[in-house]
Protein backbone atom coordinates (compact mmCIF):
# COMPACT_ATOMS: atom_id res chain seq x y z
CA UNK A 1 0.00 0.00 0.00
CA UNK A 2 1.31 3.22 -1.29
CA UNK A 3 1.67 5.41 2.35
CA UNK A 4 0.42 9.09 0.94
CA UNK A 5 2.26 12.09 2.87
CA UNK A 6 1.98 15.47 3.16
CA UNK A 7 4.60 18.25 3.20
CA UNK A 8 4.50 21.59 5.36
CA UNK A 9 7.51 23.54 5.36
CA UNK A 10 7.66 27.16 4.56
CA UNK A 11 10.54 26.60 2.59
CA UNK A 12 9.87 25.91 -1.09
CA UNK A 13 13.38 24.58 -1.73
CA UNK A 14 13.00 22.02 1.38
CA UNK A 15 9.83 20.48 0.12
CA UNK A 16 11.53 19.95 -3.51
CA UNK A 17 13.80 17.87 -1.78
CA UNK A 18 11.70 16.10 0.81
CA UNK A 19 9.21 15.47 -2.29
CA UNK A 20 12.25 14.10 -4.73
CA UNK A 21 13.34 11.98 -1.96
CA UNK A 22 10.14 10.04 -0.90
CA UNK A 23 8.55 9.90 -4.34
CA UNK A 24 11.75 7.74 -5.48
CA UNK A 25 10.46 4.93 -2.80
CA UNK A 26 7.85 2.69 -4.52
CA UNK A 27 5.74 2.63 -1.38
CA UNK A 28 5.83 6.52 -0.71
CA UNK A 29 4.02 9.38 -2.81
CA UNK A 30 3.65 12.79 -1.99
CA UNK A 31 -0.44 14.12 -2.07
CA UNK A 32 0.40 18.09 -0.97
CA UNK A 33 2.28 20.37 -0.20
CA UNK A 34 1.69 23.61 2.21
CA UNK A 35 3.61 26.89 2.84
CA UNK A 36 2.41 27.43 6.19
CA UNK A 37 0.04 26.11 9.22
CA UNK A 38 -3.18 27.06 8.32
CA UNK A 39 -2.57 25.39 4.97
CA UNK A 40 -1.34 22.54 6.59
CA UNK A 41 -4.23 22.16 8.74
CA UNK A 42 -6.75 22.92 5.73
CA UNK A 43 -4.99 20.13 3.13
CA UNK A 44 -4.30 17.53 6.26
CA UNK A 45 -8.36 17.56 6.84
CA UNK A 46 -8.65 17.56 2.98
CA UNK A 47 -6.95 15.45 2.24
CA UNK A 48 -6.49 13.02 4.95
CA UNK A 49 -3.02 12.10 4.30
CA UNK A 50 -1.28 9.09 6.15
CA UNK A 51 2.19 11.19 7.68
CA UNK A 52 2.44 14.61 7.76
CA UNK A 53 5.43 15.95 7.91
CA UNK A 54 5.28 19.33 9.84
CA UNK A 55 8.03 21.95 9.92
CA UNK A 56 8.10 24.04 12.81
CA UNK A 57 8.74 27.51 11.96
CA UNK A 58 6.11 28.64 9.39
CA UNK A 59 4.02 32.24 8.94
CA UNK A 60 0.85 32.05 10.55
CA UNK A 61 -0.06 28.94 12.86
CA UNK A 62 3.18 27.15 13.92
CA UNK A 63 4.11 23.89 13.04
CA UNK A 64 3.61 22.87 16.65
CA UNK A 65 0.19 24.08 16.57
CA UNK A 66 -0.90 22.71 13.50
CA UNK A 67 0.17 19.71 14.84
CA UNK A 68 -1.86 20.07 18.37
CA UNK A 69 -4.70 20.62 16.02
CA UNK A 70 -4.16 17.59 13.97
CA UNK A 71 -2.78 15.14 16.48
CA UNK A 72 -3.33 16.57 19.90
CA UNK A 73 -5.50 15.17 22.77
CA UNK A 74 -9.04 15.08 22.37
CA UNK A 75 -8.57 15.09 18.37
CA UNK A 76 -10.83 11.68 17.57
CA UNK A 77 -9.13 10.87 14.16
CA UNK A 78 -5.78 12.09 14.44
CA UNK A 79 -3.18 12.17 11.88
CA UNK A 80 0.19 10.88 12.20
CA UNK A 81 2.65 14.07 12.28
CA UNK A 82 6.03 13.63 12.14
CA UNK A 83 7.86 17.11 12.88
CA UNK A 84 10.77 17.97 10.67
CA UNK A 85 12.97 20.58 12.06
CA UNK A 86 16.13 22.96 11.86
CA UNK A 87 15.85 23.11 15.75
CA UNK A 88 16.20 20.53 18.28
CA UNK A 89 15.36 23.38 21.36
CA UNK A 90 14.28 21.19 24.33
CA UNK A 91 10.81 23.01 24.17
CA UNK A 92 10.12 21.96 20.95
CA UNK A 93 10.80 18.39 21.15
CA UNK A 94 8.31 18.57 24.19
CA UNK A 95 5.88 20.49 22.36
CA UNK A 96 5.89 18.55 20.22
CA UNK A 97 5.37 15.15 21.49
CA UNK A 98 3.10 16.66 24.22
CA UNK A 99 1.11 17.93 20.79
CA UNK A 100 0.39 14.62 19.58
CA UNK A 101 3.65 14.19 16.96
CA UNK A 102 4.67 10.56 16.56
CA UNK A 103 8.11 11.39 15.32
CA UNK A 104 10.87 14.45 15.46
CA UNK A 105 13.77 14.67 13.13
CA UNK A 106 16.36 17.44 12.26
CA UNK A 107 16.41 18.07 8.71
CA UNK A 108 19.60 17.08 8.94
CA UNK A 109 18.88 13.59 9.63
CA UNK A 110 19.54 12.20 5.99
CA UNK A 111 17.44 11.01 3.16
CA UNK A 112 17.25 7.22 4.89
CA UNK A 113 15.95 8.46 8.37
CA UNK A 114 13.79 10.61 6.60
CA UNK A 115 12.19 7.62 4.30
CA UNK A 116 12.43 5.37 7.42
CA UNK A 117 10.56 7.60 9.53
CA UNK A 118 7.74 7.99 7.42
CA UNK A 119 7.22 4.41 7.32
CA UNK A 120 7.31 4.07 10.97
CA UNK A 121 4.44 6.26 11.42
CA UNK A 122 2.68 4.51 8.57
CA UNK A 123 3.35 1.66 10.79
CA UNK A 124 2.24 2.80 13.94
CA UNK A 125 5.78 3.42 15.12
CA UNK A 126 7.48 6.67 16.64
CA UNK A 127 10.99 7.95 15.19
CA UNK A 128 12.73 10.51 16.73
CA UNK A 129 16.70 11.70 15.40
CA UNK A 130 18.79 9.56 17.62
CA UNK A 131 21.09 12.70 18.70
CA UNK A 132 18.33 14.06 20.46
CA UNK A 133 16.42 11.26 22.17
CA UNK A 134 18.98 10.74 25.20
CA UNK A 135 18.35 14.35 25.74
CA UNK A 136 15.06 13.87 25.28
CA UNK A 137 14.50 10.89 27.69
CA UNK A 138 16.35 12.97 30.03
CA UNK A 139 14.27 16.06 29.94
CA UNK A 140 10.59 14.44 30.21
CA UNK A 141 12.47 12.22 33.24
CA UNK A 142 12.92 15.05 35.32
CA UNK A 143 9.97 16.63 34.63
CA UNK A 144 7.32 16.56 36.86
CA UNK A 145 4.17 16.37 34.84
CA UNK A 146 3.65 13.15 34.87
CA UNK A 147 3.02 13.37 38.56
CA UNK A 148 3.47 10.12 40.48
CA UNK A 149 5.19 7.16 38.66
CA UNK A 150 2.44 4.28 38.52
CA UNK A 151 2.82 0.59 39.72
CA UNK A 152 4.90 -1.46 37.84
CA UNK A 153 2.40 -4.61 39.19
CA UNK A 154 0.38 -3.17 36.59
CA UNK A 155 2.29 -4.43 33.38
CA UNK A 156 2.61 -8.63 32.80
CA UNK A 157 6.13 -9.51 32.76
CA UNK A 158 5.40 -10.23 28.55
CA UNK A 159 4.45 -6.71 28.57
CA UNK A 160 7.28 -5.36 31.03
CA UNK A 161 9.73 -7.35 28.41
CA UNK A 162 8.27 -5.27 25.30
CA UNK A 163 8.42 -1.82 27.04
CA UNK A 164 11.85 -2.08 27.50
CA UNK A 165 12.68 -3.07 23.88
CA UNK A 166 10.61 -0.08 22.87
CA UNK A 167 12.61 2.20 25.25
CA UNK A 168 15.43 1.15 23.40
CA UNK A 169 14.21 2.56 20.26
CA UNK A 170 13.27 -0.81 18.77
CA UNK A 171 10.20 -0.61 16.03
CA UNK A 172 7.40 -3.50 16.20
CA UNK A 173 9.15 -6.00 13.51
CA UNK A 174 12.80 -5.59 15.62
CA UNK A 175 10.63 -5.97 19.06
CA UNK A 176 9.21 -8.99 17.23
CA UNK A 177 13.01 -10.88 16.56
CA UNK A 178 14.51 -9.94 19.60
CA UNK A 179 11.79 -11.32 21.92
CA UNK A 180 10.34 -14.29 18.97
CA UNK A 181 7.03 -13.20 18.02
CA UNK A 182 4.82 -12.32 15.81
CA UNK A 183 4.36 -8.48 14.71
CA UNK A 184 0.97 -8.89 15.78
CA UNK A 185 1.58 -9.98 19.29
CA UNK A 186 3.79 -7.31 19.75
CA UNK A 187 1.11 -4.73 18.79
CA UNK A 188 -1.62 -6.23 20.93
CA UNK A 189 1.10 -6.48 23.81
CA UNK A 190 1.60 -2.58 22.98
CA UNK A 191 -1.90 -1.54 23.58
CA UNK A 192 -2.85 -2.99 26.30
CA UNK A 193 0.63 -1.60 28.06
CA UNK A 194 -0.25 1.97 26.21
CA UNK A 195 -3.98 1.48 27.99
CA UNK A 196 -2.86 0.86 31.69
CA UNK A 197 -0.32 3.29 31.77
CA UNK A 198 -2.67 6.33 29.76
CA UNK A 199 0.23 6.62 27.66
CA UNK A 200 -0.94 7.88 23.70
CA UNK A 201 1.45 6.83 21.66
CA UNK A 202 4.88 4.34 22.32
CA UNK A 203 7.35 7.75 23.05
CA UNK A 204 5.44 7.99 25.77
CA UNK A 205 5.76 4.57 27.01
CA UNK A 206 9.27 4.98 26.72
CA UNK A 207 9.32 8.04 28.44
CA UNK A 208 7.59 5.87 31.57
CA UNK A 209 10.22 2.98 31.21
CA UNK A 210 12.79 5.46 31.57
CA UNK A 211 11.45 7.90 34.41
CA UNK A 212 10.26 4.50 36.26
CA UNK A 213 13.71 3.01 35.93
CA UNK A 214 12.44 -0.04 33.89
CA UNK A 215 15.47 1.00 31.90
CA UNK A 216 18.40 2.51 32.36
């Protein structure tokens, strides 16, 4: 199945490239393309696309804000956003993870973490630049908003086993090999873990595997 994206950036030059690069995959096309966040917000509802990928600093509405609009809690069909960035500010990786974003990359990152992380939110899966996520772990670790850590007694040792691999980084399929099982057990494994702990999406349950010290 051909995974249809959408491109916000207010950069004409950066979507050129972001569009040459995924419309050379097979399995990737690009639908749109949008200058700023209202347009973003206007071709995402249009069009419905499967990844968005959401540049921060645009005229108008933000790229964070587009994406609290699109993703965010209490949106009941959210789109998968996966924030593409210049910055990697502390405040914006927050924001945007807190907004809803399954993914943050620098646009640095590379043609092949670019492809790869539009297939992981196809997939269900979160990507974020590996330079930032120990920094990243970190930060939401020490933070106090997620107010008292919850009861490990909670989470089946099955479960306990797949947190940690997806703490690590791991997508589904390498959760899958390391532990031998299917994809699908994995997933069902995942939402049952991502419905006791109230966590939205599997950065989050990382985020609780580190600040819990399931992980180190």
């Amino acid at each position: 199945m051909t995974i249809r994206v959408l491109l916000a950036d207010d950069q004409s030059m950066v979507r050129t490239g972001f569009r040459y690069m995924l419309d050379a995959e097979d399995d990737i096309a690009v639908v749109g393309e949008a200058g700023d966040g209202v347009e973003a917000i206007r071709l995402a509802e249009e069009l419905r696309p499967d990844v968005v990928l959401m540049d921060i600093r645009m005229p108008g509405i933000d790229g964070l804000e587009a994406t609290r609009r699109l993703a965010g809690p209490g949106i009941d069909d959210p789109v998968k956003v996966v924030v593409v960035t210049t910055f990697d500010l502390d405040e914006y990786v927050h924001a945007a993870l807190a907004g809803g974003a399954v993914g943050f990359l620098l646009k640095d990152a590379g043609p092949a973490l670019l492809i790869e992380s539009v297939r992981a939110a196809a997939r269900g899966d979160a990507l974020v630049s590996p330079q930032i996520t120990v920094r990243l772990l970190r930060h939401f670790t020490r933070s106090s908003a997620w107010g008292a850590a919850p009861d490990l007694g909670g989470l089946t040792a099955r479960e306990m086993d797949i947190v940690r691999q997806v703490a690590r980084g791991l997508t589904n399929t390498e959760v899958a090999a390391e532990l031998y099982v299917t994809v699908s057990t994995v997933k069902t494994h995942l939402a049952r873990v991502q419905e006791k702990l109230g966590a939205r999406n599997r950065v989050e349950v990382a985020i609780w595997a580190h600040r819990t010290g399931l992980v180190a």
